[in-house]
Protein backbone atom coordinates (compact mmCIF):
# COMPACT_ATOMS: atom_id res chain seq x y z
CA UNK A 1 -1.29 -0.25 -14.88
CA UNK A 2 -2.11 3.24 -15.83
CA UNK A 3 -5.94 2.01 -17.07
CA UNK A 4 -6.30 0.23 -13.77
CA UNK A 5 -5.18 3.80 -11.68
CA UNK A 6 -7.96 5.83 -14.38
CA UNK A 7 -10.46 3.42 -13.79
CA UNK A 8 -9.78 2.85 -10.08
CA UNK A 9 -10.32 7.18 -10.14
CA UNK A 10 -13.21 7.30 -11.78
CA UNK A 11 -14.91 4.33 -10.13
CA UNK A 12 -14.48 6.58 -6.85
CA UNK A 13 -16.25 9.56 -7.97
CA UNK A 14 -19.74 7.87 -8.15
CA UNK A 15 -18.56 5.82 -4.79
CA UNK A 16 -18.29 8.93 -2.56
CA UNK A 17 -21.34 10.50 -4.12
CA UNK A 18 -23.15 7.55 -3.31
CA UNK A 19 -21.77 7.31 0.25
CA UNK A 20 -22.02 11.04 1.01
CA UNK A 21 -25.43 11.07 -0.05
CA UNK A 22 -26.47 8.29 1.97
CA UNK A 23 -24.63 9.53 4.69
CA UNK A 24 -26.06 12.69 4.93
CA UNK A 25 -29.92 12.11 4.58
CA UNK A 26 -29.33 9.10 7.16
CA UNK A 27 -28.11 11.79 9.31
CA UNK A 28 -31.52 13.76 8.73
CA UNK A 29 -33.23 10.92 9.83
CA UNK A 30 -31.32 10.33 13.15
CA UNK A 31 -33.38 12.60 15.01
CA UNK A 32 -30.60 14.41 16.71
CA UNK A 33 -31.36 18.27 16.64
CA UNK A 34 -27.81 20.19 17.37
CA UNK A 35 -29.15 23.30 18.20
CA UNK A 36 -30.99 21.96 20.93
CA UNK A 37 -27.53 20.17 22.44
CA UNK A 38 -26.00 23.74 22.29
CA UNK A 39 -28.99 25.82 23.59
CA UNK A 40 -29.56 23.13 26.30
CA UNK A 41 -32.20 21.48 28.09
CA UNK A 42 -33.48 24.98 29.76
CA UNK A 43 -33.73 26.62 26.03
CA UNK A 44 -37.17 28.07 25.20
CA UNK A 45 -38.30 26.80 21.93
CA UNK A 46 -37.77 30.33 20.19
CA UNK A 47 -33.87 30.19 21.38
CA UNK A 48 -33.86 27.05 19.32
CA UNK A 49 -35.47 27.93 16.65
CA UNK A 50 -32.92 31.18 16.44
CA UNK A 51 -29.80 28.81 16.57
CA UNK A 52 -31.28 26.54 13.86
CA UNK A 53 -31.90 29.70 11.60
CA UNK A 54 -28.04 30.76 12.33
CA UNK A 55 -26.66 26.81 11.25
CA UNK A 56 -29.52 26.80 8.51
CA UNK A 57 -30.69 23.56 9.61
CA UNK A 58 -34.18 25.08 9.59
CA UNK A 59 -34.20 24.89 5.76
CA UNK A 60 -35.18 21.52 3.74
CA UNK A 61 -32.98 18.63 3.82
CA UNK A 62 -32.85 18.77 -0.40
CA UNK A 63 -31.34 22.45 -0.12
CA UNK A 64 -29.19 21.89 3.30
CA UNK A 65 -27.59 18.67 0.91
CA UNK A 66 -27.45 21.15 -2.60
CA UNK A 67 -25.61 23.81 -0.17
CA UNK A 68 -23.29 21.20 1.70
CA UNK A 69 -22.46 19.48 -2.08
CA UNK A 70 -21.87 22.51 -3.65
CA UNK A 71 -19.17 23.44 -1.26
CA UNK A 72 -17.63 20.31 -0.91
CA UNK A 73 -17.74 20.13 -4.58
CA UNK A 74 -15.30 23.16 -4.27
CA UNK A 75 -13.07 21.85 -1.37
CA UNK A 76 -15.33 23.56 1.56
CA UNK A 77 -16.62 20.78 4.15
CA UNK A 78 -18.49 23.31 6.50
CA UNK A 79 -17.68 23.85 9.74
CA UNK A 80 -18.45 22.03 13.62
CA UNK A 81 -21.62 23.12 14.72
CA UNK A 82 -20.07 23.54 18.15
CA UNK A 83 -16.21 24.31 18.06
CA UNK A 84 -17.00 26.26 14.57
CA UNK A 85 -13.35 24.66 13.08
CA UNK A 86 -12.87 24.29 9.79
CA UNK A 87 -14.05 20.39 9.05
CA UNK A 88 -11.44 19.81 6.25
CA UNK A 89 -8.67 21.20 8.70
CA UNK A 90 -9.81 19.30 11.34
CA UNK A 91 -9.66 16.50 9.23
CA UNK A 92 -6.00 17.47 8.02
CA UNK A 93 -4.56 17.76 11.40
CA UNK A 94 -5.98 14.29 12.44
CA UNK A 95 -5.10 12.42 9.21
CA UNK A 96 -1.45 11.97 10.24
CA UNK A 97 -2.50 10.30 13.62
CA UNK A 98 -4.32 7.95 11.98
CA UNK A 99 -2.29 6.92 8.65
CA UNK A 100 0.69 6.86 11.21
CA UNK A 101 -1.21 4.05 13.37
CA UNK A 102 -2.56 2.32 10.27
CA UNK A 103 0.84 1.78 8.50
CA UNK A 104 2.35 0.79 12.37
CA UNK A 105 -0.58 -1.79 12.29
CA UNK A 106 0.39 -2.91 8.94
CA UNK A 107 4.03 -3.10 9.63
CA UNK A 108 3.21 -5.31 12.89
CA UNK A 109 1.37 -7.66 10.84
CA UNK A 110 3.75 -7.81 8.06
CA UNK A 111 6.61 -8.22 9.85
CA UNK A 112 4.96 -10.92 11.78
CA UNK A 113 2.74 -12.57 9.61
CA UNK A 114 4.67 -13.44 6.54
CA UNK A 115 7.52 -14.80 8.17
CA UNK A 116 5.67 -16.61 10.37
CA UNK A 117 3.82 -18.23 7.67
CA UNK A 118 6.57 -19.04 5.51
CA UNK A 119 7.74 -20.51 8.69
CA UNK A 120 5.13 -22.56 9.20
CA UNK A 121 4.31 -23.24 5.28
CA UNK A 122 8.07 -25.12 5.24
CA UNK A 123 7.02 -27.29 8.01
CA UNK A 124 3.61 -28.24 6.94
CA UNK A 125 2.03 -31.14 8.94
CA UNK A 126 4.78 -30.46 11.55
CA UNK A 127 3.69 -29.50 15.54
CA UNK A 128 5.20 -26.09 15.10
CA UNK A 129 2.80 -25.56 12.14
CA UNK A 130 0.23 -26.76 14.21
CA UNK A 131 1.40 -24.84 17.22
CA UNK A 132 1.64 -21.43 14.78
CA UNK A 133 -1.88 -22.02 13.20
CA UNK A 134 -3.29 -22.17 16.39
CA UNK A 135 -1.91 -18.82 17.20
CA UNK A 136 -2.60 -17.48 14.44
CA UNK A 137 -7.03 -18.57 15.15
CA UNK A 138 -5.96 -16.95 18.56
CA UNK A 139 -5.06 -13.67 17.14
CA UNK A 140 -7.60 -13.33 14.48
CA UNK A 141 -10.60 -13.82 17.64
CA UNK A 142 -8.68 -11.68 20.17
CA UNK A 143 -10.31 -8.23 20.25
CA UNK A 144 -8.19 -5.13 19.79
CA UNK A 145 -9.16 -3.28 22.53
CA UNK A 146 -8.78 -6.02 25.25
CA UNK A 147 -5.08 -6.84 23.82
CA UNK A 148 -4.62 -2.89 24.72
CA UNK A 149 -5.30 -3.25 27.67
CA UNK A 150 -3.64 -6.18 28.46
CA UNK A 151 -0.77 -3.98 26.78
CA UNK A 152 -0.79 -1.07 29.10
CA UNK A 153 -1.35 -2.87 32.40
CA UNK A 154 1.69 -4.66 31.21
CA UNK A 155 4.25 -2.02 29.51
CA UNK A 156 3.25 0.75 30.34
CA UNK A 157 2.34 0.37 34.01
CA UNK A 158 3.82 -2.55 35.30
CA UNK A 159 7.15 -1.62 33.12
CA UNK A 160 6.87 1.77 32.53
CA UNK A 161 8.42 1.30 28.78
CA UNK A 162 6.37 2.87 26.62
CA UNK A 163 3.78 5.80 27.61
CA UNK A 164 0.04 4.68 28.19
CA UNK A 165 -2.06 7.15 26.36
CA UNK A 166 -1.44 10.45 23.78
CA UNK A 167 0.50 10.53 20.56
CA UNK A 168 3.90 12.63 20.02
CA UNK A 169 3.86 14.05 16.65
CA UNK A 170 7.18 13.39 14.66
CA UNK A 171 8.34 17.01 15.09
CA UNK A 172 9.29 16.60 18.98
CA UNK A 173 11.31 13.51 18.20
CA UNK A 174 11.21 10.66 16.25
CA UNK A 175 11.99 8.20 19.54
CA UNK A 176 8.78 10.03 21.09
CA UNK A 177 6.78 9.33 18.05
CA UNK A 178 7.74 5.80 17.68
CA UNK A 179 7.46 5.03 21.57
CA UNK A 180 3.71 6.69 21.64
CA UNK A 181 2.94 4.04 18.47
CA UNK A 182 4.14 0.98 19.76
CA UNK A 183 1.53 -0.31 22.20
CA UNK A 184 -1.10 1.14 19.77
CA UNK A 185 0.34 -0.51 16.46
CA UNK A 186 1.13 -3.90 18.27
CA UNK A 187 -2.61 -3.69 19.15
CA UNK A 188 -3.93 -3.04 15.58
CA UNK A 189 -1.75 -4.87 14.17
CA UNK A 190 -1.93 -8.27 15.90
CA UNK A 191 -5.23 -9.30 14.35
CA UNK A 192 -3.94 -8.43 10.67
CA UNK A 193 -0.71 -10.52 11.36
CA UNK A 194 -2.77 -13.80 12.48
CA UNK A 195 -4.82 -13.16 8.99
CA UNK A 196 -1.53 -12.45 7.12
CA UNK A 197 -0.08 -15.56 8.47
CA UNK A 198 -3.01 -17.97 7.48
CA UNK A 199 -2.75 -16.51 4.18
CA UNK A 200 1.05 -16.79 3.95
CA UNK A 201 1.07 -20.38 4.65
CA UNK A 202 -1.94 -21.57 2.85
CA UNK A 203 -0.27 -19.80 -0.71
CA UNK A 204 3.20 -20.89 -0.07
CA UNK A 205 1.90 -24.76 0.74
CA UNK A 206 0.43 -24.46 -2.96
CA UNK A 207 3.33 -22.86 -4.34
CA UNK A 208 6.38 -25.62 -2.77
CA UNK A 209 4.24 -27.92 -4.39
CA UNK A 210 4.78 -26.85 -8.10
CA UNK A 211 6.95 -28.59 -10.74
CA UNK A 212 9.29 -25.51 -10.94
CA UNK A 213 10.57 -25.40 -7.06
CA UNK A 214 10.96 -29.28 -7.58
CA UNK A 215 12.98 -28.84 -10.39
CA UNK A 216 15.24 -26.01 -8.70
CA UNK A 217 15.70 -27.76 -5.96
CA UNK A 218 17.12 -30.84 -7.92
CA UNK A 219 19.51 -28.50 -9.92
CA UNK A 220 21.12 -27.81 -6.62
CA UNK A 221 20.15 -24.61 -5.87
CA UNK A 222 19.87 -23.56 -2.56
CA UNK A 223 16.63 -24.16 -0.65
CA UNK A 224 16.64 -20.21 0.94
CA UNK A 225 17.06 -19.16 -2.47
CA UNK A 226 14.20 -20.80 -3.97
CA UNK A 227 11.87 -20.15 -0.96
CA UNK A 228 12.67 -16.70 -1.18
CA UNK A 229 13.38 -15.36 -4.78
CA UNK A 230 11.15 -18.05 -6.71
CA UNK A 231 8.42 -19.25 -4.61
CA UNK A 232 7.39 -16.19 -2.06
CA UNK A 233 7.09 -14.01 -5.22
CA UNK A 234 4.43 -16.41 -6.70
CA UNK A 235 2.60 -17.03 -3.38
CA UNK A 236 2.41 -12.94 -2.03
CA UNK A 237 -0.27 -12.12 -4.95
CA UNK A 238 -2.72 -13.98 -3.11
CA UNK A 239 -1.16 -12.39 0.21
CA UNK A 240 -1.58 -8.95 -1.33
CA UNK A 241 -5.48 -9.51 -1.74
CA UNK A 242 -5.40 -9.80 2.13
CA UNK A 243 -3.33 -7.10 2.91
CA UNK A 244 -5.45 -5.21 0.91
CA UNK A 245 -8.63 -6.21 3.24
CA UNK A 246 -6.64 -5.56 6.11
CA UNK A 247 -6.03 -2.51 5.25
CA UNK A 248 -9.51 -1.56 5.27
CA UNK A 249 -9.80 -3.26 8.81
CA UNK A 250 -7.38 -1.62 9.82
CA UNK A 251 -8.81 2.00 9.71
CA UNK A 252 -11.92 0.88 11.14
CA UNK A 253 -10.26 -0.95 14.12
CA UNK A 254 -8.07 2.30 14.38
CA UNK A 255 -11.18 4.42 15.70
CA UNK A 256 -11.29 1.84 18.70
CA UNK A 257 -7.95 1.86 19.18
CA UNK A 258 -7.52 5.61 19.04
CA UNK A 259 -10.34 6.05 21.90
CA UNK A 260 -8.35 3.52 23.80
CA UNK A 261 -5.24 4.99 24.04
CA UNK A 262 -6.42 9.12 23.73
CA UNK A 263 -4.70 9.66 20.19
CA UNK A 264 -6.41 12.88 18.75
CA UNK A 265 -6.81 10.66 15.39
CA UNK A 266 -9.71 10.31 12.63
CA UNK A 267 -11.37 7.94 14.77
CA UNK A 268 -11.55 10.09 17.84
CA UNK A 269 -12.55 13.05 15.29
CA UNK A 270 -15.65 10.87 14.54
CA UNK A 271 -16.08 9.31 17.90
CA UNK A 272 -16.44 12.76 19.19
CA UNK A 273 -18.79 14.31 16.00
CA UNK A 274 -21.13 11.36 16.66
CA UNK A 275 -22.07 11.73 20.31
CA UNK A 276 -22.63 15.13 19.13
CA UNK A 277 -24.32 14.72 16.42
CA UNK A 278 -21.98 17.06 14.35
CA UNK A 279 -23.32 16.77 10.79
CA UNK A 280 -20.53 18.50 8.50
CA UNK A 281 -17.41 16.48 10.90
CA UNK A 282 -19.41 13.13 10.30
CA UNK A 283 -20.03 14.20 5.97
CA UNK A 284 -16.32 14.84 6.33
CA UNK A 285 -15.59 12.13 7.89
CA UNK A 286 -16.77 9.46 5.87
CA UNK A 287 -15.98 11.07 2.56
CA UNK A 288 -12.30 11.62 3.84
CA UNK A 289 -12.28 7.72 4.65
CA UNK A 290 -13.58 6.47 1.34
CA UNK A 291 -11.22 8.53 -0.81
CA UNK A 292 -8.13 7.01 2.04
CA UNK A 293 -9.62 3.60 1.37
CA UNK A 294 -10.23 4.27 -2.26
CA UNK A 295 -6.43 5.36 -2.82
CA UNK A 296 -5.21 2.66 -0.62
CA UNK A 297 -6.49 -0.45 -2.60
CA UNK A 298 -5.23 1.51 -5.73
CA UNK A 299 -1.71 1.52 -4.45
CA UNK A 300 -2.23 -2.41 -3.63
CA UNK A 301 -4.20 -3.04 -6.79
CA UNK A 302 -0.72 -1.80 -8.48
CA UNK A 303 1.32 -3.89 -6.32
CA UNK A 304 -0.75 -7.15 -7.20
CA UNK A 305 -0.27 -6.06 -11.24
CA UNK A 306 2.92 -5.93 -10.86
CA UNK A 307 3.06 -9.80 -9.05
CA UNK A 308 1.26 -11.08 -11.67
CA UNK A 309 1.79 -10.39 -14.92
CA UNK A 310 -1.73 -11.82 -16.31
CA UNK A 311 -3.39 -8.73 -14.87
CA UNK A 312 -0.85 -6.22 -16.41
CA UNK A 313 -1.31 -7.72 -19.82
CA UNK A 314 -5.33 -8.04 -19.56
């Protein structure tokens, strides 16, 4: 395990290089000049030109990129061209929004998919099987954002339950924070659980039919006990490569989401940098999401070595 965290570390050094880079001279190329979107329309072409000279994007792109590097080489991610906040403490401040939604998202799609395909996996060939496979091709083509809506017309307006919009940091109560996640995280989280559940089923179907659960099951022991302790153990390595991609989906999906129900996350960060064309919040951005990502499928590439004991011992 600990060569698989070293090399999962230093496989993400040349990653976000690679990704910052690219990020940064495809931003060059956009076309988007910032100081003209602060000076405005009216702005004489020498009030331009000053506002460029006070950013520095009137230098070359090859020493704007050496300068940005160099400080984010040192922690220092530059600042909004228009708000002039610190980028890495802007970044900081949203991160919590966002992991918080992504692990609610998860949790919906655990909690929902794995039983459901366990479920479903024990009644193979059955209606309800059919019936929860069907769902599951519903969720997995339903769009997030249209599910959120359908979400807040229902529990939020119709039955006032749960607030419609805005996120309520832990701090003023955890019943505030958990009610401003719930429509949001159902959202995410629905699409993950159909995906979860296909999975779920498809590995346990393989698993029930091996020689071993036969053999339990003829020594008497109890079916819940090997469906649960010998089987779902075998089948959730397969599960955990999915939940790993989901996770990923997840914190895309989460930018959507965040616009849709007004949570100041990283997705409304970049929303907002983008329309803007806000070159150091976009850098920051991305790098900050590839490192999350990075770190992420680490954690999950640990939880797969320790479900199969092949990988620990390669």
């Amino acid at each position: 395990m600990l060569r698989t965290v070293v090399t999962r570390l230093l496989a993400m050094i040349p990653l976000v290089f690679v990704v910052a880079t690219a990020t940064f001279f495809l931003g060059q190329l956009s076309g988007v000049d910032p100081a003209e979107n602060i000076v405005g329309p009216d702005a004489t072409a020498e009030q331009v030109a000053a506002v460029r000279a006070e950013l520095g994007l009137d230098k070359p792109a090859l020493v704007q990129y050496r300068e940005w590097l160099g400080g984010v080489l040192q922690g220092d991610f530059g600042s909004s061209v228009y708000t002039k906040a610190d980028v890495a403490e802007s970044l900081w401040q949203a991160l919590p929004v966002t992991l918080s939604l992504t692990v609610g998202g998860l949790l919906v799609g655990l909690v929902l998919g794995v039983p459901s395909g366990i479920w479903s996996a024990l009644r193979a060939g059955r209606p309800s099987d059919r019936g929860v496979s069907l769902l599951a091709t519903v969720g997995q083509a339903m769009p997030g954002f249209w599910l959120g809506l359908l979400l807040i017309f229902a529990f939020a307006i119709k039955l006032p339950w749960f607030p419609a919009v805005g996120y309520v940091p832990p701090s003023a109560g955890p019943a505030l924070w958990f009610g401003s996640l719930v429509l949001p995280s159902i959202s995410l989280g629905l699409i993950a659980a159909a995906a979860i559940s296909r999975q779920t089923r498809s590995s346990m179907i393989g698993v029930l039919q091996q020689e071993y659960v036969r053999t339990a099951l003829a020594k008497g022991l109890s079916k819940r006990r090997v469906v649960f302790k010998h089987a779902l153990k075998n089948a959730a390595a397969p599960v955990v490569t999915v939940v790993s991609f989901q996770v990923t989906a997840l914190l895309g999906g989460s930018i959507v989401i965040e616009r849709l129900f007004a949570m100041p996350g990283l997705g409304s960060l970049a929303i907002n940098a983008v329309l803007r064309r806000d070159p150091d919040v976009i850098q920051g951005f991305v790098v900050f999401t590839v490192v999350i990502v990075v770190v992420v499928n680490m954690l999950l590439d640990l939880s797969y070595a320790w479900l199969n004991p092949k990988v620990r011992s390669a």
